[in-house]
N, C-alpha and C. Protein backbone atom coordinates (compact mmCIF):
# COMPACT_ATOMS: atom_id res chain seq x y z
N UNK A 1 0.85 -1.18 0.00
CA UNK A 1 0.00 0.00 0.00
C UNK A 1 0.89 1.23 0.00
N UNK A 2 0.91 2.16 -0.69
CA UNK A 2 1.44 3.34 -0.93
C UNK A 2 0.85 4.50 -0.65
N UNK A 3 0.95 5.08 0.24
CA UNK A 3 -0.49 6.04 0.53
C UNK A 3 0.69 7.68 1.01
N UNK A 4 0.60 8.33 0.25
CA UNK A 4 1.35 9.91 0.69
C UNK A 4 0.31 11.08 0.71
N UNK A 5 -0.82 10.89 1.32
CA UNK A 5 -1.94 11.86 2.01
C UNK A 5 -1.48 12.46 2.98
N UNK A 6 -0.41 12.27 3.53
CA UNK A 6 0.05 13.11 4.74
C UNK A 6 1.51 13.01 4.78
N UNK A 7 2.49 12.84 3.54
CA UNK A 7 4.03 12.79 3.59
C UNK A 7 4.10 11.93 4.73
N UNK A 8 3.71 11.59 5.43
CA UNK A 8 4.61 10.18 6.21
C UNK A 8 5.12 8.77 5.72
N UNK A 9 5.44 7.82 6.34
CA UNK A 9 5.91 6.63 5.57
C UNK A 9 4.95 6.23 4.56
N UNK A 10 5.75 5.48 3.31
CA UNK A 10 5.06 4.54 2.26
C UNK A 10 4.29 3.35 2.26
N UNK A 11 4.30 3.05 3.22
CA UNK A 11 4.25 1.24 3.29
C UNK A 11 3.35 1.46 4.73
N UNK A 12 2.04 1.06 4.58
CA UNK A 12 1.12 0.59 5.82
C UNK A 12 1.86 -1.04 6.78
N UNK A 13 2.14 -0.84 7.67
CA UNK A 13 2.11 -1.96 8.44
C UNK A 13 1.73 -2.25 9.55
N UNK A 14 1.79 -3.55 10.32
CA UNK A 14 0.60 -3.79 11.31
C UNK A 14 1.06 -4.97 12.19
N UNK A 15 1.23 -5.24 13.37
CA UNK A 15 1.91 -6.59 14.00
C UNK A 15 1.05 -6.46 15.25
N UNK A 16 0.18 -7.36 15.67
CA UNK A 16 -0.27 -8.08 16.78
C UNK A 16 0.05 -9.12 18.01
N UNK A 17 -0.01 -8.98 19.36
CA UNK A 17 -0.11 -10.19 20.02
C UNK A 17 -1.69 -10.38 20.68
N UNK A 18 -1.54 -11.95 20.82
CA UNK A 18 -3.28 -11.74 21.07
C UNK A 18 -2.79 -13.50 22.15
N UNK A 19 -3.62 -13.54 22.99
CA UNK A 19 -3.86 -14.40 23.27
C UNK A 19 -5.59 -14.77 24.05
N UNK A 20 -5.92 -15.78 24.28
CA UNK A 20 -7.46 -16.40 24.37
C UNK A 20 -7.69 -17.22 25.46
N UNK A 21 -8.69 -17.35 26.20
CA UNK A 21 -9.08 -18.54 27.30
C UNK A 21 -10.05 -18.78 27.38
N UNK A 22 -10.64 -20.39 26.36
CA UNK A 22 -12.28 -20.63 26.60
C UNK A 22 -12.48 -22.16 26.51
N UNK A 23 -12.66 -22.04 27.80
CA UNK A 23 -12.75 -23.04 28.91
C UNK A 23 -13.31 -23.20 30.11
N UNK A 24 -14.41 -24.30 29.95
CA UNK A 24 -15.68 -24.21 31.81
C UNK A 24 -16.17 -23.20 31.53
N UNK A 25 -16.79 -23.18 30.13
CA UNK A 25 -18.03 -21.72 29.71
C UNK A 25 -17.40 -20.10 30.37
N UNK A 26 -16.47 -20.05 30.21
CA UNK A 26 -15.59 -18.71 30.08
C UNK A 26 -14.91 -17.93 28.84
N UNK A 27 -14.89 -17.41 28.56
CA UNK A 27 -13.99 -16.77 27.72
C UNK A 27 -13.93 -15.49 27.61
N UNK A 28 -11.87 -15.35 27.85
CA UNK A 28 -11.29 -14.65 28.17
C UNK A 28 -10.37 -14.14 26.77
N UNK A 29 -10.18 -12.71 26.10
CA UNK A 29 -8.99 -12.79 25.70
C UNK A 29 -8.42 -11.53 25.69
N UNK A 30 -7.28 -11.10 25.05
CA UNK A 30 -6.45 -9.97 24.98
C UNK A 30 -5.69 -9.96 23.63
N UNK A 31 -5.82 -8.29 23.45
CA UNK A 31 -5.08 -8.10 22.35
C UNK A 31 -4.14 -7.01 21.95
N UNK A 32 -2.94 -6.70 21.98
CA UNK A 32 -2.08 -5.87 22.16
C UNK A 32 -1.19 -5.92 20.14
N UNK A 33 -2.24 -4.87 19.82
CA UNK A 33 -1.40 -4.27 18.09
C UNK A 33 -0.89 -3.09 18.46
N UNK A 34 0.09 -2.49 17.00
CA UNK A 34 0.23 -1.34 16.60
C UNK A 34 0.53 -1.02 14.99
N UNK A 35 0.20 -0.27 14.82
CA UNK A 35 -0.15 -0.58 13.49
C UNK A 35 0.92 1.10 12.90
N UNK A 36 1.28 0.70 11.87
CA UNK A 36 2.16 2.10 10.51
C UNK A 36 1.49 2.53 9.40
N UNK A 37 1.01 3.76 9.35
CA UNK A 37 1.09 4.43 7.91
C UNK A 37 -0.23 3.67 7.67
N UNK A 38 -1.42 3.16 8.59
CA UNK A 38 -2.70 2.10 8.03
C UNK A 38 -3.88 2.59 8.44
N UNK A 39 -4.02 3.55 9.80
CA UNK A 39 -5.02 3.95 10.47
C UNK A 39 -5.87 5.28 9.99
N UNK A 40 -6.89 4.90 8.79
CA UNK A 40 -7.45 6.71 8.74
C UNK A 40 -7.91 7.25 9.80
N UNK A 41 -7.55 8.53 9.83
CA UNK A 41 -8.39 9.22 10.70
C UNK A 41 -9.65 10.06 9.93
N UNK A 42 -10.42 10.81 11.01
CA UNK A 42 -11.81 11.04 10.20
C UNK A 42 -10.93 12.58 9.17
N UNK A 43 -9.93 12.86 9.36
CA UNK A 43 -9.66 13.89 8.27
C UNK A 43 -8.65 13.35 7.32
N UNK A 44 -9.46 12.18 7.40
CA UNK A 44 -9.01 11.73 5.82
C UNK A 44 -6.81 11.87 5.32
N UNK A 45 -6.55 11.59 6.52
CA UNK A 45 -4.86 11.31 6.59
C UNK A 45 -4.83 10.33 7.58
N UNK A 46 -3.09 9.87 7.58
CA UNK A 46 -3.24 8.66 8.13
C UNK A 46 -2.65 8.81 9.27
N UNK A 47 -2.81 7.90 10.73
CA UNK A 47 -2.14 8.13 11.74
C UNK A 47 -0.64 7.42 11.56
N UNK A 48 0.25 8.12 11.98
CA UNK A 48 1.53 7.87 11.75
C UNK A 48 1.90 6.00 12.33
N UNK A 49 1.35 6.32 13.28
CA UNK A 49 1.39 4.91 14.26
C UNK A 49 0.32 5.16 15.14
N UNK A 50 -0.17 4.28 15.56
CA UNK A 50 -1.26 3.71 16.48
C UNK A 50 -0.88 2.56 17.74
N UNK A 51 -1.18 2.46 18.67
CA UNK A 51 -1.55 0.99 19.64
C UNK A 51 -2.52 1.10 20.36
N UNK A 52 -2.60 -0.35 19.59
CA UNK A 52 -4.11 -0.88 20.27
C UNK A 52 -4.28 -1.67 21.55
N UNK A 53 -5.37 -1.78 22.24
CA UNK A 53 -5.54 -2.81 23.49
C UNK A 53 -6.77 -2.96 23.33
N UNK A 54 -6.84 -4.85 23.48
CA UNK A 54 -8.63 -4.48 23.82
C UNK A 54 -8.34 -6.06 24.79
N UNK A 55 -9.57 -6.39 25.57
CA UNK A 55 -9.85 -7.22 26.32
C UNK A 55 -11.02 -7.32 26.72
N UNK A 56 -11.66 -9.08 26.99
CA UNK A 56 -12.63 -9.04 27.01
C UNK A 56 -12.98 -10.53 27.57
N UNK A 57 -14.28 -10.21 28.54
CA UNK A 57 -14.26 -11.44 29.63
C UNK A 57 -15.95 -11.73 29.57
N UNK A 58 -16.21 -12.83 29.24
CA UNK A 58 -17.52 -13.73 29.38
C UNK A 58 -17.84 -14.90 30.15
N UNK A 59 -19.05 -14.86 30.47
CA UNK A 59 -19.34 -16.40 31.00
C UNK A 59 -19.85 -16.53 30.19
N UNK A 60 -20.51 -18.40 30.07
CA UNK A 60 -21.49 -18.22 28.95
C UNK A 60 -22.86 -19.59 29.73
N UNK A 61 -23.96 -19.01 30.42
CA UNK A 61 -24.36 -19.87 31.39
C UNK A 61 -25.24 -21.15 30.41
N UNK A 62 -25.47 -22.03 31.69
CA UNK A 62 -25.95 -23.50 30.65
C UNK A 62 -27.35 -23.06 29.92
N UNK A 63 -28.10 -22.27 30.43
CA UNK A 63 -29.54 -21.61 29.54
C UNK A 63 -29.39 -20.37 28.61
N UNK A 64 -28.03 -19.97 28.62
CA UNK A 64 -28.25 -19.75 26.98
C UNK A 64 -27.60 -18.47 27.36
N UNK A 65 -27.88 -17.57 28.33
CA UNK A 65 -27.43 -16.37 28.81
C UNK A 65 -25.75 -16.15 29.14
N UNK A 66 -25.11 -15.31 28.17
CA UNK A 66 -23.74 -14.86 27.84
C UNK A 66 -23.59 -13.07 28.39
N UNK A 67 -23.05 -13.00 29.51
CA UNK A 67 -22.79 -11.57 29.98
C UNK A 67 -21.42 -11.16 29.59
N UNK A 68 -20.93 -9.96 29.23
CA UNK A 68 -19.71 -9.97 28.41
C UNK A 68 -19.29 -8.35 29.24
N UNK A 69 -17.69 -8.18 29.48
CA UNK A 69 -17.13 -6.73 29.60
C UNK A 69 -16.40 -6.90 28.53
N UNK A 70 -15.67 -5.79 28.26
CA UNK A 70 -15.46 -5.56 27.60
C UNK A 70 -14.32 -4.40 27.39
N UNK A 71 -13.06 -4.13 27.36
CA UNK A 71 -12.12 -2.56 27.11
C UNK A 71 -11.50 -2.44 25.43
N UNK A 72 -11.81 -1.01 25.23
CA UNK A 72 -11.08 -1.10 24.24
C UNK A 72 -10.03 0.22 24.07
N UNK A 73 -8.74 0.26 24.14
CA UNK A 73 -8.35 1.45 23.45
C UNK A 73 -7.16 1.53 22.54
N UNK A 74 -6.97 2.74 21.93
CA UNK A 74 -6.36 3.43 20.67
C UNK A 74 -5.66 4.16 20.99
N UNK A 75 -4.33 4.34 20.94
CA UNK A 75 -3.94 5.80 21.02
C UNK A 75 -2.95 5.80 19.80
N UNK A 76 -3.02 7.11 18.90
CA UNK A 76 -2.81 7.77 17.79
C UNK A 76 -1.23 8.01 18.24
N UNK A 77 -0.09 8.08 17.23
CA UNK A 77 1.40 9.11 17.32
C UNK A 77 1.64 9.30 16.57
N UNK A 78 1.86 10.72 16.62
CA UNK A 78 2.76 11.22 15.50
C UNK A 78 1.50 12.06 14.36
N UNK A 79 0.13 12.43 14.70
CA UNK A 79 -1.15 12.42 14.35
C UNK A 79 -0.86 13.79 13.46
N UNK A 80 -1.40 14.01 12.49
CA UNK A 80 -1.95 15.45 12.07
C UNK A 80 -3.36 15.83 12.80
N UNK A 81 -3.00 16.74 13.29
CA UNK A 81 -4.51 17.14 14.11
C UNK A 81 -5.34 18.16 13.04
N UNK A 82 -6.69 18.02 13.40
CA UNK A 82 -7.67 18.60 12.61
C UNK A 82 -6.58 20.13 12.63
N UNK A 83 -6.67 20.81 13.45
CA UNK A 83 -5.86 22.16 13.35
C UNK A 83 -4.86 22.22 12.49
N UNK A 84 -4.99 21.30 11.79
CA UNK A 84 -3.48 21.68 10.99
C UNK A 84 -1.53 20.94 11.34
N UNK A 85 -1.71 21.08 12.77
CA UNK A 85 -0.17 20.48 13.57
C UNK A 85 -0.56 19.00 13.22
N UNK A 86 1.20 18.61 13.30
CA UNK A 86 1.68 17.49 12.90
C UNK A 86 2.40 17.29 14.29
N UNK A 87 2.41 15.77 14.55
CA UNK A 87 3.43 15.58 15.62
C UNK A 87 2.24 15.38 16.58
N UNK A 88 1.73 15.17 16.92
CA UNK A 88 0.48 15.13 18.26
C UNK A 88 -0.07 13.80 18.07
N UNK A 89 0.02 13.48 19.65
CA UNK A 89 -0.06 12.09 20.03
C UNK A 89 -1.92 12.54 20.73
N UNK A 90 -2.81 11.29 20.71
CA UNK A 90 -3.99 11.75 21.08
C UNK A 90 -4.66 10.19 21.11
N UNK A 91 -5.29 10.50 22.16
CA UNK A 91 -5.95 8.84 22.05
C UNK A 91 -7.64 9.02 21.53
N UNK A 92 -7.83 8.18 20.44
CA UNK A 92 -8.39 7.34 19.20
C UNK A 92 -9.58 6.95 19.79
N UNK A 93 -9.51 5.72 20.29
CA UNK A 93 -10.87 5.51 21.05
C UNK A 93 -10.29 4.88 22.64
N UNK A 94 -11.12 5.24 23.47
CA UNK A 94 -11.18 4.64 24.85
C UNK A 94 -12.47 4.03 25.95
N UNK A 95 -13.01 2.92 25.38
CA UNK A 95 -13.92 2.90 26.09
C UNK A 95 -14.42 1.22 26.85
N UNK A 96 -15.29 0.95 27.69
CA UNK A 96 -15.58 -0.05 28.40
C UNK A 96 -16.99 -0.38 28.11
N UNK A 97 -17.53 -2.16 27.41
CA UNK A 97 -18.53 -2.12 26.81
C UNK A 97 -18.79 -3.45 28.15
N UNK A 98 -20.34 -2.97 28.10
CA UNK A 98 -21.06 -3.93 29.44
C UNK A 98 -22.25 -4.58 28.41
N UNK A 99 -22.36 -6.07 27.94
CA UNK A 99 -23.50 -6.74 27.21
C UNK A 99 -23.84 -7.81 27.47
N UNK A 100 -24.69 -8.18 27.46
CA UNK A 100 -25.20 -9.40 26.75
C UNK A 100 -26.06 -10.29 25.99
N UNK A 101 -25.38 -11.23 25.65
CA UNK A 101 -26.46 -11.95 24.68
C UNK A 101 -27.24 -13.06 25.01
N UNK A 102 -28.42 -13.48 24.37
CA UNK A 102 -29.35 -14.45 24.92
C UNK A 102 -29.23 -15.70 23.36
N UNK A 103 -28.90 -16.78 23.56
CA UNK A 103 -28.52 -17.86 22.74
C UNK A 103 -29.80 -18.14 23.27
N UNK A 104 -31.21 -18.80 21.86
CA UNK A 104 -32.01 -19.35 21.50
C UNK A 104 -31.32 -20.85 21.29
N UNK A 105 -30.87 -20.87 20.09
CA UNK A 105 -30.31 -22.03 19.88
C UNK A 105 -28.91 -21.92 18.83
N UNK A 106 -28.52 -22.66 18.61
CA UNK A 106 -27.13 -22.58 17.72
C UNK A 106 -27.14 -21.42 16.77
N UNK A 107 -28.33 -21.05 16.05
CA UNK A 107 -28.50 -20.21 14.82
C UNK A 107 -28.99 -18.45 15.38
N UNK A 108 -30.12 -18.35 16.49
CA UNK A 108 -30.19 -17.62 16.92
C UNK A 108 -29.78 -17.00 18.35
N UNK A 109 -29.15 -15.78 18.32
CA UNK A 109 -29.63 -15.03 19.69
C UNK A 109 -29.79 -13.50 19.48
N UNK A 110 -29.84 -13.01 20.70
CA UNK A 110 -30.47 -11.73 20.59
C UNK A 110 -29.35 -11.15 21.45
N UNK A 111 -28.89 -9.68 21.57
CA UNK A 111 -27.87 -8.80 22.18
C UNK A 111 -28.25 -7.76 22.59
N UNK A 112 -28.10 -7.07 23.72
CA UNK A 112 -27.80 -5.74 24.30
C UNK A 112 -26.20 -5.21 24.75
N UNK A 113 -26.03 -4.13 24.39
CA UNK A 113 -24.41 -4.04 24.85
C UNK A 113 -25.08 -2.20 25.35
N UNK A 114 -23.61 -1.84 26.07
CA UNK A 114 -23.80 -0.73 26.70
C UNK A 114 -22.08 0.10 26.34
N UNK A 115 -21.96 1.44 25.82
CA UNK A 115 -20.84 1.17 25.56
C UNK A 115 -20.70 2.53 26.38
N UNK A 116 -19.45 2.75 27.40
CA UNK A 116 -19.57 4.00 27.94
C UNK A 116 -17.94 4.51 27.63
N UNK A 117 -18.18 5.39 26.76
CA UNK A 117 -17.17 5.96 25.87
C UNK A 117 -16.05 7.05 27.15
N UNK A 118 -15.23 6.40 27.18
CA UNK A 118 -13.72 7.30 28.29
C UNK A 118 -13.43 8.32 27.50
N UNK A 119 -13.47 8.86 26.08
CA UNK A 119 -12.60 9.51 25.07
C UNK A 119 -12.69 11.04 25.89
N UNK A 120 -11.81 11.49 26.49
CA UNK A 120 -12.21 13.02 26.43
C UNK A 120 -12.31 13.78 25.87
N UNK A 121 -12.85 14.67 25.50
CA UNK A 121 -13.11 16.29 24.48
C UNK A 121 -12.08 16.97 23.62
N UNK A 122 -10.47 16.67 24.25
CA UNK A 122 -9.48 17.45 24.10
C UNK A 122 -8.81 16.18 22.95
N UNK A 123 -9.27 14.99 23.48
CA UNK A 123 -8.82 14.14 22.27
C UNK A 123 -9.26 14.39 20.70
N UNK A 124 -10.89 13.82 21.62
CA UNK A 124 -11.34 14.31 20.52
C UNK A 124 -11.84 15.40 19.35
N UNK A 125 -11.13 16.71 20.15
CA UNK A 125 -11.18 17.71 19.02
C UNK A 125 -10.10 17.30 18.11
N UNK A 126 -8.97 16.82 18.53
CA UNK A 126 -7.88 16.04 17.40
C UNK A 126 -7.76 15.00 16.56
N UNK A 127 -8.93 14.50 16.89
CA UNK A 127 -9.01 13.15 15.93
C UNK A 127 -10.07 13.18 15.51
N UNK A 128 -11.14 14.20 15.93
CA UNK A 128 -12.64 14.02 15.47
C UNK A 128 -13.17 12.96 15.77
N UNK A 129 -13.20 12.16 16.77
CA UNK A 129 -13.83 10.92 17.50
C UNK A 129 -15.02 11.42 18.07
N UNK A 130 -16.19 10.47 18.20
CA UNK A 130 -17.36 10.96 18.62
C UNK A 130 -17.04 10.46 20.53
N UNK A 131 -17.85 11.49 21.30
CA UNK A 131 -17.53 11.22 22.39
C UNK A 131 -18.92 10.47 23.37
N UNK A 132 -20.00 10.92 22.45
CA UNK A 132 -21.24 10.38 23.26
C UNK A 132 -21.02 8.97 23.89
N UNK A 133 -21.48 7.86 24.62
CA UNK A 133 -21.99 7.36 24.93
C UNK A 133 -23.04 5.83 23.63
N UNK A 134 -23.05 5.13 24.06
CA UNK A 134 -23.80 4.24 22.81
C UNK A 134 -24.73 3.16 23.04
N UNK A 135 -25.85 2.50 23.00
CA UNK A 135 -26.79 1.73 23.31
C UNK A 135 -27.19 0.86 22.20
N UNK A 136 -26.56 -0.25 22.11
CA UNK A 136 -27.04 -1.16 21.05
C UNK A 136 -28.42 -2.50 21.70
N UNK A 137 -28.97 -2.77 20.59
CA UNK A 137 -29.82 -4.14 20.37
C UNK A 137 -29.71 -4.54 19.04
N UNK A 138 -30.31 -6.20 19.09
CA UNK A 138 -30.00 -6.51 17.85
C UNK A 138 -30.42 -7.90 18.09
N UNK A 139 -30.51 -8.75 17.02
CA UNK A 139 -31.07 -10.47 16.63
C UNK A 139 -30.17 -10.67 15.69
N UNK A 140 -29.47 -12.00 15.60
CA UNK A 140 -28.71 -12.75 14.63
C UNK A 140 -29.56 -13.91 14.40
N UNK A 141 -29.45 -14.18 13.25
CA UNK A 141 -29.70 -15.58 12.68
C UNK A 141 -28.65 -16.01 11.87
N UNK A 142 -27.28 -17.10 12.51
CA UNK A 142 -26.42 -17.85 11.54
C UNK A 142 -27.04 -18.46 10.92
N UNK A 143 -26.90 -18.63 9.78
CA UNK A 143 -27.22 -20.14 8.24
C UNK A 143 -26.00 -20.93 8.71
């Protein structure tokens, strides 16, 4: 990928560690990236570098009911900020999601999640990240 929208490096790249635990209707995992020259931001240039974290812990009980937490965050380096400056480090997203889902049977269940967004104001005037708050529902049906 060759991308010079913002004169920084040529070449997008990206390296992960992740590890998992699901076992006795638990599951646990973690994930520690950072990523080059790959991350748009909402003004349409790229973040110089990024690292990521996310983690996330479930039971999953014998009637079907799956309660889930949830962290996730981003932080931006080396950023062009909406203002114009280059060089500004700013964190991306930061937030802690509380859900769960209700398993019908193998094909269906149904979800609520709760997402309560950490990002502060000062970030997000630099990255243009939304800061509200978020309330999902929803039904799956796998084929």
């Amino acid at each position: 990928m060759n991308k010079l929208g913002d004169g920084y490096g040529d070449n997008a790249e990206v390296w992960s560690l992740a590890a998992k635990y699901d076992a006795n209707n638990i599951y646990a995992a973690m994930m520690y990236g950072e990523t080059r020259n790959m991350t748009v931001l909402a003004n349409d240039h790229f973040a110089n570098k990024t690292q990521n974290f996310e983690a996330v812990v479930q039971y999953q009980f014998d009637f079907g009911l799956r309660p889930s937490l949830g962290y996730v965050y981003s932080k931006g380096k080396d950023l062009y900020a909406r203002n114009g400056h280059k060089g500004v480090d700013a964190d991306r997203v930061n937030y802690i999601e509380v859900g769960t889902w209700y398993y019908f049977n193998k094909n269906m269940n149904v979800y609520t999640a709760y997402k309560f967004n950490l990002l502060d104001k000062d970030d997000a005037a630099i990255t243009d990240a939304a800061t509200d708050d978020q309330f999902a529902v929803g039904i799956v049906y796998q084929f």
